[in-house]
Protein backbone atom coordinates (compact mmCIF):
# COMPACT_ATOMS: atom_id res chain seq x y z
CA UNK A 1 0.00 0.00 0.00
CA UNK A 2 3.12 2.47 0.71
CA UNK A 3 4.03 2.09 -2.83
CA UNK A 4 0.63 3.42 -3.58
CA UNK A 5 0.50 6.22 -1.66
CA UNK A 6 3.49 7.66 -2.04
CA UNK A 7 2.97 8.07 -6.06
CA UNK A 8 1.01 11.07 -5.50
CA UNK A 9 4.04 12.59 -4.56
CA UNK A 10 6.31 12.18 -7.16
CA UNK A 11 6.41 13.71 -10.89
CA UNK A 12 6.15 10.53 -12.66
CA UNK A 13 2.64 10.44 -11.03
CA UNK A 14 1.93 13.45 -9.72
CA UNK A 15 1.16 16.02 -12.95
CA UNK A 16 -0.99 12.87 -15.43
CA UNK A 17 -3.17 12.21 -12.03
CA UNK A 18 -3.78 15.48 -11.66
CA UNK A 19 -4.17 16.29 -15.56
CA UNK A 20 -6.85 13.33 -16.06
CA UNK A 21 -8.53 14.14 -12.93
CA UNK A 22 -9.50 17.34 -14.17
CA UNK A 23 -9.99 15.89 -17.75
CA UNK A 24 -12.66 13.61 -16.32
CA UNK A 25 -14.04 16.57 -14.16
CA UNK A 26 -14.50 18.81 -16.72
CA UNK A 27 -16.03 16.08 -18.91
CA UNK A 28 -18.58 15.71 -16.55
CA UNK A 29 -18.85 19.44 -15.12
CA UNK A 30 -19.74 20.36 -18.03
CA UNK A 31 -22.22 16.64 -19.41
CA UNK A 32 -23.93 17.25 -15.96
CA UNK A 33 -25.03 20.91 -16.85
CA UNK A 34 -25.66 19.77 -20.58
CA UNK A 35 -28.17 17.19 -19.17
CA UNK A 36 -29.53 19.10 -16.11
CA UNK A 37 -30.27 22.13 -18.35
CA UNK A 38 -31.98 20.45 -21.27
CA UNK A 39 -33.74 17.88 -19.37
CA UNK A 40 -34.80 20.22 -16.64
CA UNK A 41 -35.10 23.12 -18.66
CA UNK A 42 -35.37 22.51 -22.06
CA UNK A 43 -37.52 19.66 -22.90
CA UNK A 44 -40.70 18.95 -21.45
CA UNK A 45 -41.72 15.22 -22.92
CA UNK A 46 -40.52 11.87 -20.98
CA UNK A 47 -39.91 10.07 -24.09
CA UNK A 48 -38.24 13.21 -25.48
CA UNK A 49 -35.72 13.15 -22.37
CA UNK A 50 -35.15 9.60 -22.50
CA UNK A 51 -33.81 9.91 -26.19
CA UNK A 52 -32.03 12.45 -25.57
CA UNK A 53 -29.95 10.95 -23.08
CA UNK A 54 -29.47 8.03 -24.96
CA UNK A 55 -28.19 10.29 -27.98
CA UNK A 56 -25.94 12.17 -25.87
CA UNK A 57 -24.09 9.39 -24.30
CA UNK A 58 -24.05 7.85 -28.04
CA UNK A 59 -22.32 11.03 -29.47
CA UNK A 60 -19.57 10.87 -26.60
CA UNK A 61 -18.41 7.11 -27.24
CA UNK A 62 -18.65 7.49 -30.94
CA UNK A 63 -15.12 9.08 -31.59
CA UNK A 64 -13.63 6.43 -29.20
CA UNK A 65 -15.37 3.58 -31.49
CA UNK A 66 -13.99 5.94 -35.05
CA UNK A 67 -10.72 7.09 -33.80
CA UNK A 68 -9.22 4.70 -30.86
CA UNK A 69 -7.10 3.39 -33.65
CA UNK A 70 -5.65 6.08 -34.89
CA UNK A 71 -4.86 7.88 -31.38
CA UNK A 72 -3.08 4.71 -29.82
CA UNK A 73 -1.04 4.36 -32.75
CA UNK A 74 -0.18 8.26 -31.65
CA UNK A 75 0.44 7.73 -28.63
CA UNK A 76 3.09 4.82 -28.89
CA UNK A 77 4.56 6.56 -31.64
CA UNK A 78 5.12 10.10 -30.06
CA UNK A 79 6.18 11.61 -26.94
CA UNK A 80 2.83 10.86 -24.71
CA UNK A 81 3.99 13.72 -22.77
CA UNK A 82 3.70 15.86 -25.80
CA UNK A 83 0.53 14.75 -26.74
CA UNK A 84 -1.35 15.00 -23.62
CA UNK A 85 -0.43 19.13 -23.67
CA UNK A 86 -2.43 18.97 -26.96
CA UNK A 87 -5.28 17.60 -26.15
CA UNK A 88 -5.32 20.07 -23.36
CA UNK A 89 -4.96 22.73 -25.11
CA UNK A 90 -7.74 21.45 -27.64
CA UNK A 91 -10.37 21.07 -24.64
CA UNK A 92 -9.79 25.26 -23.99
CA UNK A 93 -10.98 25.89 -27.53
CA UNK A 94 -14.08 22.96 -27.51
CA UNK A 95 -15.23 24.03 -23.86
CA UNK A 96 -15.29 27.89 -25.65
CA UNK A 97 -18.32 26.16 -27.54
CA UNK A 98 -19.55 24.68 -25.02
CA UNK A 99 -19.62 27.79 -22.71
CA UNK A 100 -21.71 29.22 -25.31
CA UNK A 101 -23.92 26.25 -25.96
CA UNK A 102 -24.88 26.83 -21.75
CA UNK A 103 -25.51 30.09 -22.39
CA UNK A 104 -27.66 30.15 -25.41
CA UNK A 105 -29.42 27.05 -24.15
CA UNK A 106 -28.60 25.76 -27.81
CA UNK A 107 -29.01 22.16 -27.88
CA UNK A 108 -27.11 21.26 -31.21
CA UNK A 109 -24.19 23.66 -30.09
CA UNK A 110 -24.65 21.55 -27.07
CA UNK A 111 -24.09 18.06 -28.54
CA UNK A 112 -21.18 19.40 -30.94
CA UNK A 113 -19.31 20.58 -27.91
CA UNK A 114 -19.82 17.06 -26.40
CA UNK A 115 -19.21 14.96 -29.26
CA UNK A 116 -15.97 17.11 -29.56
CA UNK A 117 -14.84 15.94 -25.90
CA UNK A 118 -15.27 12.55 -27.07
CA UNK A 119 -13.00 13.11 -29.38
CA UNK A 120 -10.38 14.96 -26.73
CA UNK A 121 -10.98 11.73 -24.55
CA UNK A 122 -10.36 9.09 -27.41
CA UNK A 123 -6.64 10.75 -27.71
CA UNK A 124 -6.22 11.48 -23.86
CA UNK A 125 -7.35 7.59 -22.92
CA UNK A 126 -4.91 5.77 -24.10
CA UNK A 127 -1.93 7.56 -22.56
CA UNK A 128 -3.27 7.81 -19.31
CA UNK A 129 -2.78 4.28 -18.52
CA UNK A 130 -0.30 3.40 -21.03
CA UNK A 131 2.13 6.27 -20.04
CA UNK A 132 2.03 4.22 -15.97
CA UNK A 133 4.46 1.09 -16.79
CA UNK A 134 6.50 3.76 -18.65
CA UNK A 135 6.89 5.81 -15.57
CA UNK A 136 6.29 3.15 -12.49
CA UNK A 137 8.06 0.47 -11.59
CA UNK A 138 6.35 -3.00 -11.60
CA UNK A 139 4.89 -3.74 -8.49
CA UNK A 140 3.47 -0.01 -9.10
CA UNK A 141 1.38 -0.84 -11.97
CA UNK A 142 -1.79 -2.28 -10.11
CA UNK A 143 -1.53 0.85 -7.45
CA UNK A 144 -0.83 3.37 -9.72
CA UNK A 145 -3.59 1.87 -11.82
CA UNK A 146 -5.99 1.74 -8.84
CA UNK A 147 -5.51 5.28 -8.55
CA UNK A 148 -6.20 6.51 -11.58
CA UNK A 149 -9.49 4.72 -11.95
CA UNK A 150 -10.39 6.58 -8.35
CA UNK A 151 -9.08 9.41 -9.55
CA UNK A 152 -11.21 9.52 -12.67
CA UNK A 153 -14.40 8.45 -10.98
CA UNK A 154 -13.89 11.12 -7.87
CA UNK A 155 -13.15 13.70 -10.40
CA UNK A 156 -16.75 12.42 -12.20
CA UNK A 157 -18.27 13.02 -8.61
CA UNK A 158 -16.70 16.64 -8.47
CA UNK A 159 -18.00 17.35 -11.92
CA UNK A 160 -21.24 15.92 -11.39
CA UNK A 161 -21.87 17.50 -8.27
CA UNK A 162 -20.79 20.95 -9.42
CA UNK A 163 -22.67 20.20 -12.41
CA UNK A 164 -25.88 19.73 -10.91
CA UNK A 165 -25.47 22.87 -8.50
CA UNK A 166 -24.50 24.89 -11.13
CA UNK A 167 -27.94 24.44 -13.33
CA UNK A 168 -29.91 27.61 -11.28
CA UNK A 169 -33.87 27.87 -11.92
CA UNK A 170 -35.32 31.11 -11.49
CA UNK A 171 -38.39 32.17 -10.02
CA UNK A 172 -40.68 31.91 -13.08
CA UNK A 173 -39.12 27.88 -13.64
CA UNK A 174 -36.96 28.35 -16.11
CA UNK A 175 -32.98 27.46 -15.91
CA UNK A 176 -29.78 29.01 -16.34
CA UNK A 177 -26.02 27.96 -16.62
CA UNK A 178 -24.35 31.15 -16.49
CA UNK A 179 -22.18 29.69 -13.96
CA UNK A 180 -21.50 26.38 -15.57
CA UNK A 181 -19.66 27.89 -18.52
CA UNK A 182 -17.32 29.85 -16.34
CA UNK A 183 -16.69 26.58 -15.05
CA UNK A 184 -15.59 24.74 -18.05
CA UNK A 185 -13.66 27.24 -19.06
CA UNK A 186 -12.05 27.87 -16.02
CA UNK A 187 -11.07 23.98 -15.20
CA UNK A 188 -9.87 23.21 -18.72
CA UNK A 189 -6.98 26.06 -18.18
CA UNK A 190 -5.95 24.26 -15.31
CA UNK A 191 -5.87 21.29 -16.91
CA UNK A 192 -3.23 22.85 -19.58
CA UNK A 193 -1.38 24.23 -17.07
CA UNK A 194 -1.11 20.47 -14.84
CA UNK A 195 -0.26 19.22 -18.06
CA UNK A 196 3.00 21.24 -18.05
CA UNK A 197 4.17 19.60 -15.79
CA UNK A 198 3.87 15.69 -17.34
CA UNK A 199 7.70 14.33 -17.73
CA UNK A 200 8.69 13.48 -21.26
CA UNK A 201 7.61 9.57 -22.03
CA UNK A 202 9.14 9.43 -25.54
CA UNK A 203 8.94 6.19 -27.76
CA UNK A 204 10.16 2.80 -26.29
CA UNK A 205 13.45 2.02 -27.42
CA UNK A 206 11.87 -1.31 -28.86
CA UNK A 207 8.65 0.00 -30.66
CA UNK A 208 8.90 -0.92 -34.14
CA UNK A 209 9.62 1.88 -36.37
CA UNK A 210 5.88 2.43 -37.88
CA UNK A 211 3.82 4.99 -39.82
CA UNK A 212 0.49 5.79 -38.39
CA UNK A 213 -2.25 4.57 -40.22
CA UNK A 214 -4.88 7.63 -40.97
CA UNK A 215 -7.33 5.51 -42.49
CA UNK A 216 -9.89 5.11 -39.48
CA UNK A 217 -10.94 1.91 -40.97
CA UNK A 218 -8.51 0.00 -41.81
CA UNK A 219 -6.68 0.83 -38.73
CA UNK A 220 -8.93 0.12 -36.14
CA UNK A 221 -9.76 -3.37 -38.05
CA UNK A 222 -6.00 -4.12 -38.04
CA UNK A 223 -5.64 -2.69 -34.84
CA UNK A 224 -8.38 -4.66 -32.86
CA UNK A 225 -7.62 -8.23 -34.59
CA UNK A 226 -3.90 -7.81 -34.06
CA UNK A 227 -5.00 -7.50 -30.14
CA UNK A 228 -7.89 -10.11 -29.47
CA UNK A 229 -6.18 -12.95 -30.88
CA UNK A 230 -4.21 -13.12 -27.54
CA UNK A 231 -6.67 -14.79 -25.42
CA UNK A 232 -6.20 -13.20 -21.91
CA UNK A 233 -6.11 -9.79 -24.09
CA UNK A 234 -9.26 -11.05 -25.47
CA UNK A 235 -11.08 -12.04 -21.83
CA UNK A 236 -10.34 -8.97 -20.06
CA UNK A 237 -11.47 -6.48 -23.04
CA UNK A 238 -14.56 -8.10 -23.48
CA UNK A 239 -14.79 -7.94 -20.29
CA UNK A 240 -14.36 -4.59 -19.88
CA UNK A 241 -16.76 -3.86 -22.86
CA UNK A 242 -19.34 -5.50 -21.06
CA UNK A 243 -19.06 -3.31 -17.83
CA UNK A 244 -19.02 0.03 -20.38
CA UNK A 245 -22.12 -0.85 -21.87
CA UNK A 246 -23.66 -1.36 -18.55
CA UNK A 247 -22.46 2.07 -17.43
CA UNK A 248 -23.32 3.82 -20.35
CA UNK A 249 -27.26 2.46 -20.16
CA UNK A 250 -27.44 3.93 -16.19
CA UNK A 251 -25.31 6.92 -16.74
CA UNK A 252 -28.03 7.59 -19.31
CA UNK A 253 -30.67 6.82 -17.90
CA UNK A 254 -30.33 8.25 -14.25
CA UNK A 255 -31.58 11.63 -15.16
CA UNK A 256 -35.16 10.43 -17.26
CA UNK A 257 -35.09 7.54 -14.35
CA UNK A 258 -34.97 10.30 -11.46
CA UNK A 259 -37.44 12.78 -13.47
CA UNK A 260 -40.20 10.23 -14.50
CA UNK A 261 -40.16 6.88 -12.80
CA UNK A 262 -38.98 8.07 -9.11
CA UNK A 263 -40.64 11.92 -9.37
CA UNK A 264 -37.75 13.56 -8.25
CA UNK A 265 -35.14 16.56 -9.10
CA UNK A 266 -32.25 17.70 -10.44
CA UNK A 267 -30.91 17.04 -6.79
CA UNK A 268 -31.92 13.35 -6.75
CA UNK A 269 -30.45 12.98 -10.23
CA UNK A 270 -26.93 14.91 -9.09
CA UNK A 271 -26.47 12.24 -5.93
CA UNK A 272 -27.65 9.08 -8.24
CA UNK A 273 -24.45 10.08 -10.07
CA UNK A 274 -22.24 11.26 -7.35
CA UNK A 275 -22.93 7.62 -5.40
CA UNK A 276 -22.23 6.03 -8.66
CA UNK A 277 -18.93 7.96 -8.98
CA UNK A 278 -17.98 7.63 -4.94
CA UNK A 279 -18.86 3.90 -4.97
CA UNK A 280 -16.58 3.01 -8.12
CA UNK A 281 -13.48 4.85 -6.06
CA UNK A 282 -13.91 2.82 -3.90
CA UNK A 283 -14.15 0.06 -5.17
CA UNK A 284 -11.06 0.59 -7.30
CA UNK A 285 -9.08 1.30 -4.07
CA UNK A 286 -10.30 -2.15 -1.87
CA UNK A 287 -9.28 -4.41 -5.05
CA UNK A 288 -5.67 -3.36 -4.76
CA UNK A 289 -5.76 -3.65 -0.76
CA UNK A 290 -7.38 -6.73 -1.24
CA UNK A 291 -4.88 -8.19 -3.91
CA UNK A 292 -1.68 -6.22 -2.70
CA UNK A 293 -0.12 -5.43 -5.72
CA UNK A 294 -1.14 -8.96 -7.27
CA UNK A 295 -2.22 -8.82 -11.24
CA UNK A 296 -5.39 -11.73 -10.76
CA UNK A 297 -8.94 -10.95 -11.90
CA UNK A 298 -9.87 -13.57 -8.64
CA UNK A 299 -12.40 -11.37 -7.05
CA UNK A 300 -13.81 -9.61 -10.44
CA UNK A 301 -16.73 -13.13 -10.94
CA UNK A 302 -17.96 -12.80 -7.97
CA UNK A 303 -18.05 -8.73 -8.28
CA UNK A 304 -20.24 -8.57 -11.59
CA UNK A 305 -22.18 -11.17 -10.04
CA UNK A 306 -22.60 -8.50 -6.66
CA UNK A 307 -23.48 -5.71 -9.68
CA UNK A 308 -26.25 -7.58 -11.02
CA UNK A 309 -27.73 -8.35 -7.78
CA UNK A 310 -27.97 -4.81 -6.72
CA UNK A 311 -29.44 -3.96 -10.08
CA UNK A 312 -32.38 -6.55 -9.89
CA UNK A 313 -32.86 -4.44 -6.14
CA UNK A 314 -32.60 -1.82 -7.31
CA UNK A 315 -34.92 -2.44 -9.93
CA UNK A 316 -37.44 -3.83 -7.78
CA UNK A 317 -37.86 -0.71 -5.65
CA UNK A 318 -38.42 1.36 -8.62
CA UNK A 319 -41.17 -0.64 -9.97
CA UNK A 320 -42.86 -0.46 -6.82
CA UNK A 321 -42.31 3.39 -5.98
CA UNK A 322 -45.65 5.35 -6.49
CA UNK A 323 -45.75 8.90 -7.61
CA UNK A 324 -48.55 11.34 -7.30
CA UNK A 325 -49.72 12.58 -10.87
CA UNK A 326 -49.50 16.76 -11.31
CA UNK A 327 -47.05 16.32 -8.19
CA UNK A 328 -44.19 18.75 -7.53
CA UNK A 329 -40.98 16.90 -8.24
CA UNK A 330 -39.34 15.88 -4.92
CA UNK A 331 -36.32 17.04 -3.98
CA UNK A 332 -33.33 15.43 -1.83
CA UNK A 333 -34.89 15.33 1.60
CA UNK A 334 -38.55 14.17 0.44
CA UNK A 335 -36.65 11.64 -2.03
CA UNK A 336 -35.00 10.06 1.24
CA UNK A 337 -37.88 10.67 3.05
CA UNK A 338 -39.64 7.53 1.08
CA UNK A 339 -39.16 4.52 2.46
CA UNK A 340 -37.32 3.23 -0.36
CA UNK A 341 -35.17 5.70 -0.45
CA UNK A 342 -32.46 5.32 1.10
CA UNK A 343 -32.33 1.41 -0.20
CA UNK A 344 -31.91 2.83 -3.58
CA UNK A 345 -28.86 5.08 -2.60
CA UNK A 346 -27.76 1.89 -1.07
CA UNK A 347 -27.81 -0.71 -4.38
CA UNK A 348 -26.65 2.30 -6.84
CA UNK A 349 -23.57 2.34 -4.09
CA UNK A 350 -23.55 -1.76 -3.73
CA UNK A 351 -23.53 -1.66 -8.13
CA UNK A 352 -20.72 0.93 -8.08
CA UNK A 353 -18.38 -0.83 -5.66
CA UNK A 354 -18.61 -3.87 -7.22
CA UNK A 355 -18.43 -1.93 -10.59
CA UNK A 356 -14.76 -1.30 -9.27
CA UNK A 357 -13.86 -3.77 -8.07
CA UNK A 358 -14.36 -6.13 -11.45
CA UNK A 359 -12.99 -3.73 -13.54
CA UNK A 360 -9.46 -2.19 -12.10
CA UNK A 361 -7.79 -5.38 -12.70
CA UNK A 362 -8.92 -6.05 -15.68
CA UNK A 363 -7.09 -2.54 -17.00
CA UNK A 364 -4.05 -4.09 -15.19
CA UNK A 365 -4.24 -6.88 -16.98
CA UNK A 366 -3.90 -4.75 -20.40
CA UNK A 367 -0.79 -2.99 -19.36
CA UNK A 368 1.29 -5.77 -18.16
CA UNK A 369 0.53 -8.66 -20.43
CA UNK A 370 2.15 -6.83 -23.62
CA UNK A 371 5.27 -5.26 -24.36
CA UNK A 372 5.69 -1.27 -22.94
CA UNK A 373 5.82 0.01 -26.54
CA UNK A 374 2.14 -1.48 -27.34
CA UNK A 375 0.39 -0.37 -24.08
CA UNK A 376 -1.02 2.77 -25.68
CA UNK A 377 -2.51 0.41 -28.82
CA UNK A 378 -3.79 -2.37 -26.67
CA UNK A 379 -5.48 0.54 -24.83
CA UNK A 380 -6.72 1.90 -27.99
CA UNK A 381 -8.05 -1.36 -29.06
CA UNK A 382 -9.69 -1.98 -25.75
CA UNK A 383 -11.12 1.87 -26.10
CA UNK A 384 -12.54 0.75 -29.66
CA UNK A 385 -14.30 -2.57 -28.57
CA UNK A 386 -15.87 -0.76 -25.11
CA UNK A 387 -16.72 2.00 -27.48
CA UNK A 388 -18.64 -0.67 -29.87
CA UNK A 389 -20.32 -1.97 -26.58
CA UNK A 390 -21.51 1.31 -25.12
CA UNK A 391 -22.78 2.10 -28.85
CA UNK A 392 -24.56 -0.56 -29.03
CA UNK A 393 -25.94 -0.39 -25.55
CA UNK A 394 -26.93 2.96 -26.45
CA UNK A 395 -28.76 2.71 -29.60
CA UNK A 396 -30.77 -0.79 -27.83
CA UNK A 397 -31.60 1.54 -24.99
CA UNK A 398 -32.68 4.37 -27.64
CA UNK A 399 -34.52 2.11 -29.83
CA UNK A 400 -36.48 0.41 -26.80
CA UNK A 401 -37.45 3.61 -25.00
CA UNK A 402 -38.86 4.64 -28.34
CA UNK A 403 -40.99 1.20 -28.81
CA UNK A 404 -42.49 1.69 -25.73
CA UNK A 405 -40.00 0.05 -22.89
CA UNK A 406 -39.85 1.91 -19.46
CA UNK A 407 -36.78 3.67 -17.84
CA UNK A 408 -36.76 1.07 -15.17
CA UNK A 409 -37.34 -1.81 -17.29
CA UNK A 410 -33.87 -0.45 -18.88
CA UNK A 411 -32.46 -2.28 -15.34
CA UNK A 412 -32.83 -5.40 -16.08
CA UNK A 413 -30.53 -4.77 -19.20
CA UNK A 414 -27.58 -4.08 -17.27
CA UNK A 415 -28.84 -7.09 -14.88
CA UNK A 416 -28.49 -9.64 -17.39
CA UNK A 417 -25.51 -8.37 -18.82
CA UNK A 418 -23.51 -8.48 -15.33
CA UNK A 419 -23.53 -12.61 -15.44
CA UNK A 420 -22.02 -12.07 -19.14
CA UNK A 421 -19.30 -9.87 -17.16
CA UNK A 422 -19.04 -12.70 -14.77
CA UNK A 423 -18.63 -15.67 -16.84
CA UNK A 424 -16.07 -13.28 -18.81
CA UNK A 425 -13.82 -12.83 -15.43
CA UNK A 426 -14.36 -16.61 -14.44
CA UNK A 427 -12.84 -17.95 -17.93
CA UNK A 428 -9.54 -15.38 -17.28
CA UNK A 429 -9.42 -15.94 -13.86
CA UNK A 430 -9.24 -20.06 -14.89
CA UNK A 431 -6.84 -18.84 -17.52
CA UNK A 432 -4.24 -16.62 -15.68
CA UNK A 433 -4.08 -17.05 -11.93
């Protein structure tokens, strides 16, 4: 655990913790107020909401699914340090846009600006956890990757919280998000100037001396199948993919869920994500304590089995919540007031601990099964197939809220696919440990 800890204080860790925890923060500071303000404020139709949720998470994987490829070859290829100050300086001049998409309450301007963080992600993603064997030592890896995935989900919570706070209603009901666009702005210059401070990760001296592939294509085809033919590779992205898709149909639906099935707020929606950010953190921390530095998917089975438990709970108390028709939404204290409600707090935490607790080793797994000067591509190709997933999961979730299917019947989705997760983990678990 010392060799965790102390990370934070050195430069090899320090400045990319800090730069991706205010990445993800901004990325949700400023989804948060995007959703809040145009659910809230904007639309005024259940199915509307719904779709547009769905649409909006859809728009933000796409350019990991089109350009994964292309960035990981990037990354392995160029200084990582380098890149990751472009990128930054990129997300000043797309959060400019998105400022003014807040401001003008300009939905298309809205989901431009949000597509275009997609794409700042896709390039950002791979180098965050490919740059760690680069810079740590290796029985650092699982720590520093432990870390990272807490750090990423507790800057989500920041940016979801401020997020939600920062979507104002004035006294006639209508919203404003004057204060969320300062925001964005004002974190994505910080996150240039952390990214100063990155030290230089330049090519392995081993890479193989390659042109990057522009065709999207092609290069996420070669990409992918030059990856998933090694079977532990294969396992633990799959895997993954499965646990992306599963996040991407709750992320989406928590706000419509809160709104229309429980009756509840902007408030109510903030904490369903803030739990679901807190709970993954934690669960990303316990797995190392629990392995000590150990690269083994043992406890990740019995995790996505734990996730889909809480789900069919969680589920369950939704159905049978009743709401008042022409009632004022409740806020936080009449939410928790319910009698359910504080057992729904306590299965979307139970979902998000387990959450990461399956998944932190499985990104483990990806760095320290190939060679240091493919992390960034096996990242990239892991990016491409969890992209394909959460696309997927999307456009099913879009498609069935439009034929008719509830926001909690949505659950059981993520239910099912939780034993897929688990039978995934078993089979590398059986292969690798």
């Amino acid at each position: 655990m010392q060799n965790t800890i102390h990370l934070v204080r050195t430069r090899r860790f320090l400045p990319i913790f800090v730069t991706q925890f205010l990445g993800a923060f901004n990325d949700n500071l400023f989804r948060t107020s995007m959703v809040m303000l145009v659910i809230y404020g904007i639309f005024r139709n259940p199915q509307q909401e719904a779709a547009f949720s769905a649409i909006a998470g859809g728009l933000f994987i796409l350019p990991f699914f089109l350009l994964s490829a292309v960035a990981g070859q990037l990354a392995d290829a160029t200084d990582k340090a380098r890149i990751v100050r472009w990128v930054k300086t990129a997300e000043i001049l797309i959060m400019i846009f998105g400022a003014a998409g807040l401001l003008l309450h300009n939905v298309p301007l809205l989901l431009a600006a949000l597509c275009a963080m997609g794409v700042h992600s896709t390039f950002f993603g791979p180098i965050k956890y490919a740059i760690l064997p680069q810079h740590l030592h290796d029985d650092e890896v699982l720590g520093g990757t432990g870390l990272v995935e807490a750090g990423t989900y507790i800057g989500i919570l920041g940016g979801t919280l401020l997020g939600g706070v920062l979507v104002l209603q004035n006294p006639d009901g209508t919203y404003h998000a004057e204060w969320a666009a300062v925001a964005v702005l004002a974190v994505a210059l910080c996150g240039w100037v952390s990214a100063r401070f990155v030290p230089p990760a330049p090519p392995e001296s081993d890479a193989p001396d390659f042109k990057v592939d522009w065709h999207i294509v092609r290069a996420s085809i070669r990409l992918v199948s030059a990856t998933l033919h090694i079977p532990r590779l294969f396992l633990a992205i799959v895997a993954i993919s499965f646990f992306w898709a599963m996040g991407a149909v709750l992320a989406a639906q928590f706000p419509p869920l809160v709104k229309n099935a429980l009756g509840s707020n902007q408030q109510v929606a903030t904490l369903f994500l803030a739990i679901f950010s807190v709970g993954v953190a934690v669960g990303s921390i316990a797995v190392n304590r629990l392995l000590q530095g150990t690269v083994s998917a043992r406890y990740s089975p019995a995790s996505a089995l734990a996730m889909g438990l809480f789900v069919l709970d969680l589920y369950r108390r939704v159905k049978t919540w009743t709401n008042v028709e022409g009632a004022p939404l409740r806020d936080l204290y009449a939410f928790l007031a319910e009698p359910n409600g504080y057992w729904i707090v306590a299965d979307l935490l139970g979902v998000a601990i387990a959450g990461g607790m399956f998944v932190v080793p499985l990104y483990a797994f990806l760095t320290t099964t190939v060679a240091k000067s493919q992390t960034a591509r096996t990242i990239a190709a892991n990016n491409i197939v969890n992209s394909g997933f959460m696309v997927a999961a999307t456009g099913v979730l879009t498609l069935a809220v439009l034929a008719g299917v509830t926001v909690a019947d949505s659950l059981l989705i993520v239910a099912v696919s939780s034993v897929i997760s688990a039978w995934l983990a078993w089979r590398l678990h059986k292969a690798c440990d």
